[in-house]
Protein backbone atom coordinates (compact mmCIF):
# COMPACT_ATOMS: atom_id res chain seq x y z
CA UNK A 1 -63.79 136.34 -146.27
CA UNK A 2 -66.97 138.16 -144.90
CA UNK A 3 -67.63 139.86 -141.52
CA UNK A 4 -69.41 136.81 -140.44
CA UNK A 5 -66.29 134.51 -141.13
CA UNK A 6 -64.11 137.10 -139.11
CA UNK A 7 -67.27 136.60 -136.41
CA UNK A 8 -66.97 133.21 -136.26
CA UNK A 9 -62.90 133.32 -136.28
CA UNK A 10 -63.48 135.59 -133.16
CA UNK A 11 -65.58 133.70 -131.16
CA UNK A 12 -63.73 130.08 -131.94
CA UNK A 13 -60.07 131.65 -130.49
CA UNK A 14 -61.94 133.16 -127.62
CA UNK A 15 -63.70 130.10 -127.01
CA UNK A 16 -60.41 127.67 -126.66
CA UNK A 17 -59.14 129.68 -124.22
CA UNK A 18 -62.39 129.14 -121.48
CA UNK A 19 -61.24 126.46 -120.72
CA UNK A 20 -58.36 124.83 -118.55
CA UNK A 21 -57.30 122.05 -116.28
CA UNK A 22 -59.29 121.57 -113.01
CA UNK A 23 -58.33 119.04 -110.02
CA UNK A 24 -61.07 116.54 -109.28
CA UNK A 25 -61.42 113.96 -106.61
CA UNK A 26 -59.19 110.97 -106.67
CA UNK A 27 -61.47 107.75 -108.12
CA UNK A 28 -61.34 105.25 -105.47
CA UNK A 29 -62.33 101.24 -106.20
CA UNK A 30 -65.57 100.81 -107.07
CA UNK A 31 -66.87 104.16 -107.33
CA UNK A 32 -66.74 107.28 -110.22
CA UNK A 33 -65.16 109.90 -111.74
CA UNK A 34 -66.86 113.28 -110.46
CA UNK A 35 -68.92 114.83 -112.78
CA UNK A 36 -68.35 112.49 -115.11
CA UNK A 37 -65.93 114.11 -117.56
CA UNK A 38 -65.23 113.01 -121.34
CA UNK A 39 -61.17 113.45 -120.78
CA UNK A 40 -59.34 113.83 -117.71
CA UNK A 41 -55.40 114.22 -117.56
CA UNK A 42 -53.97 111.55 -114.56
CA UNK A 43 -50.64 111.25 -112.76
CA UNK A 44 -49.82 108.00 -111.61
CA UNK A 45 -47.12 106.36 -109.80
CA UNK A 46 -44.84 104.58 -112.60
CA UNK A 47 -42.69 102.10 -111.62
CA UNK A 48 -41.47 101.10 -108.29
CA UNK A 49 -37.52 99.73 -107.63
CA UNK A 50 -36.06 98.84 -104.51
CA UNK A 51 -32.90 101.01 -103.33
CA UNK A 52 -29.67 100.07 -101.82
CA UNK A 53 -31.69 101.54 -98.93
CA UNK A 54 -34.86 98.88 -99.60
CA UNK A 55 -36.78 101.95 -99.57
CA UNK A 56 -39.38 102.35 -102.58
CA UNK A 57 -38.62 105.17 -104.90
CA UNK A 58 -41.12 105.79 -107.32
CA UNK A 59 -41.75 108.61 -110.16
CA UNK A 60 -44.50 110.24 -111.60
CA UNK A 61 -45.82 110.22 -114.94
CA UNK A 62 -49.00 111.84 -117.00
CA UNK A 63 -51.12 110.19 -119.55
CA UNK A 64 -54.55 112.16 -120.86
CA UNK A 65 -57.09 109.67 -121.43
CA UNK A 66 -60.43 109.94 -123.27
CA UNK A 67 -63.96 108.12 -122.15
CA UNK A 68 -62.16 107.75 -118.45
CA UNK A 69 -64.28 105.25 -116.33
CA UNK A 70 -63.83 103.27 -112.58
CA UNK A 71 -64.79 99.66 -113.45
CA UNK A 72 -63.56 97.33 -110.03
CA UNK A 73 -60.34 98.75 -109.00
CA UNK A 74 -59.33 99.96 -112.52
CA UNK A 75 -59.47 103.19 -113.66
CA UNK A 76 -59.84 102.64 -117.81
CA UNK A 77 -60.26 104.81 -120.85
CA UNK A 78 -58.61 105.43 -124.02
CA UNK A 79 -54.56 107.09 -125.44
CA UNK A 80 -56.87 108.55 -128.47
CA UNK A 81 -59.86 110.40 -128.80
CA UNK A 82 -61.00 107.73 -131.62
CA UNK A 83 -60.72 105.12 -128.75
CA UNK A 84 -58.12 102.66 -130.70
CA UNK A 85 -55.50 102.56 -127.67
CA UNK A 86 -57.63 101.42 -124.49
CA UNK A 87 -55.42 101.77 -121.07
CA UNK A 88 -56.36 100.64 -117.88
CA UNK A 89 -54.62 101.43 -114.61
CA UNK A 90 -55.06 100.57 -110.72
CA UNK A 91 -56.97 103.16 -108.63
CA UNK A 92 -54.34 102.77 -105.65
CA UNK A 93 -51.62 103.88 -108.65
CA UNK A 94 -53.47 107.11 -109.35
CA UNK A 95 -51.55 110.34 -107.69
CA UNK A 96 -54.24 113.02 -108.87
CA UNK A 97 -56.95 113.19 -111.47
CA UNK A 98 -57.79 116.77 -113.64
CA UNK A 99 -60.67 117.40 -116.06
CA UNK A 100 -61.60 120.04 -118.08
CA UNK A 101 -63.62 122.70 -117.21
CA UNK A 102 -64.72 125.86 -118.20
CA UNK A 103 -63.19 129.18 -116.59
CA UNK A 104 -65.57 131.69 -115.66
CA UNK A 105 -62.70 134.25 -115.58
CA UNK A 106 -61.21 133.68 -118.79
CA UNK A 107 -64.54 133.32 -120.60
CA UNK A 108 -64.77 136.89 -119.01
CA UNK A 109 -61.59 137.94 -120.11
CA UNK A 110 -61.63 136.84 -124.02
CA UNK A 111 -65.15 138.50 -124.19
CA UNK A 112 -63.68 141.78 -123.10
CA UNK A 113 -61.07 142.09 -125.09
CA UNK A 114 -62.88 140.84 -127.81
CA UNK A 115 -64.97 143.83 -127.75
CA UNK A 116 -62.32 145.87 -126.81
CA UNK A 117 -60.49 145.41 -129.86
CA UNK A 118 -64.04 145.48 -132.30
CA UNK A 119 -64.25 148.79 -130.48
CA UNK A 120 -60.60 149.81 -131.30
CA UNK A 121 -61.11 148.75 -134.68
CA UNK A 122 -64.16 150.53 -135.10
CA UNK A 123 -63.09 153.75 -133.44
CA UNK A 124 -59.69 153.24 -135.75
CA UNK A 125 -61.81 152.84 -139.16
CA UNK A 126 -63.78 156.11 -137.94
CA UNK A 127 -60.91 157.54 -137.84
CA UNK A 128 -59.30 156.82 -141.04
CA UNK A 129 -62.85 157.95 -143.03
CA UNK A 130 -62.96 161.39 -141.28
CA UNK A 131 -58.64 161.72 -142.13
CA UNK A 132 -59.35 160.84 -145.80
CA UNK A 133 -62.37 163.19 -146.41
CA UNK A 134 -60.48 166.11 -145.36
């Protein structure tokens, strides 16, 4: 492999980790997703069973879904990012909503070290030259 295949190894690995998992508004009926985003991970409310109590217990489960949208009261999108598996789920059922976003502080972070260790390696292979000559 050449220096510009390392390069581009590099930059990919720092890239992935830019990003991460940022709360958005809750959709309500009628409306939209803010900003839009292209996947979104949601908790819903899953079930609900009466007690001995008659009190409503319910849990809490996650689903990612691709091409999210609010159509009526629905919030719809797809299990699969080659939209096979469409899902559609009630607004009202919808506990919290995340997208993806990019992190300004581990962008910042990945770039740093990155040159930090090109530095290290550099200084390193410096190092080893001057060693070997003498």
């Amino acid at each position: 492999m050449t220096r510009a295949h390392y390069s581009l190894i590099v930059a990919l690995l720092c890239l992935s980790g830019c990003q991460g998992w940022h709360q958005v508004a809750r959709p309500s009926a009628g409306g939209s997703l803010e900003g839009n985003p292209d996947i979104v991970r949601v908790t819903r409310t899953v079930g609900c069973g009466a007690t001995p109590t008659r009190e409503c217990v319910a849990s809490h489960g996650t689903v990612t879904l691709y091409n999210p949208r609010v159509k009526g009261d629905s919030l719809i999108g797809y299990y699969d990012s080659n939209q096979r598996e469409r899902v559609a789920m009630h607004v009202r059922d919808v506990v919290s909503v995340e997208s993806r976003k990019t992190d300004a502080a581990r962008t910042a972070g990945a770039a740093l070290g990155t040159v930090a260790l090109i530095g290290l390696a550099a200084v390193l292979a410096v190092l080893a030259l001057l060693s070997s000559t003498y």
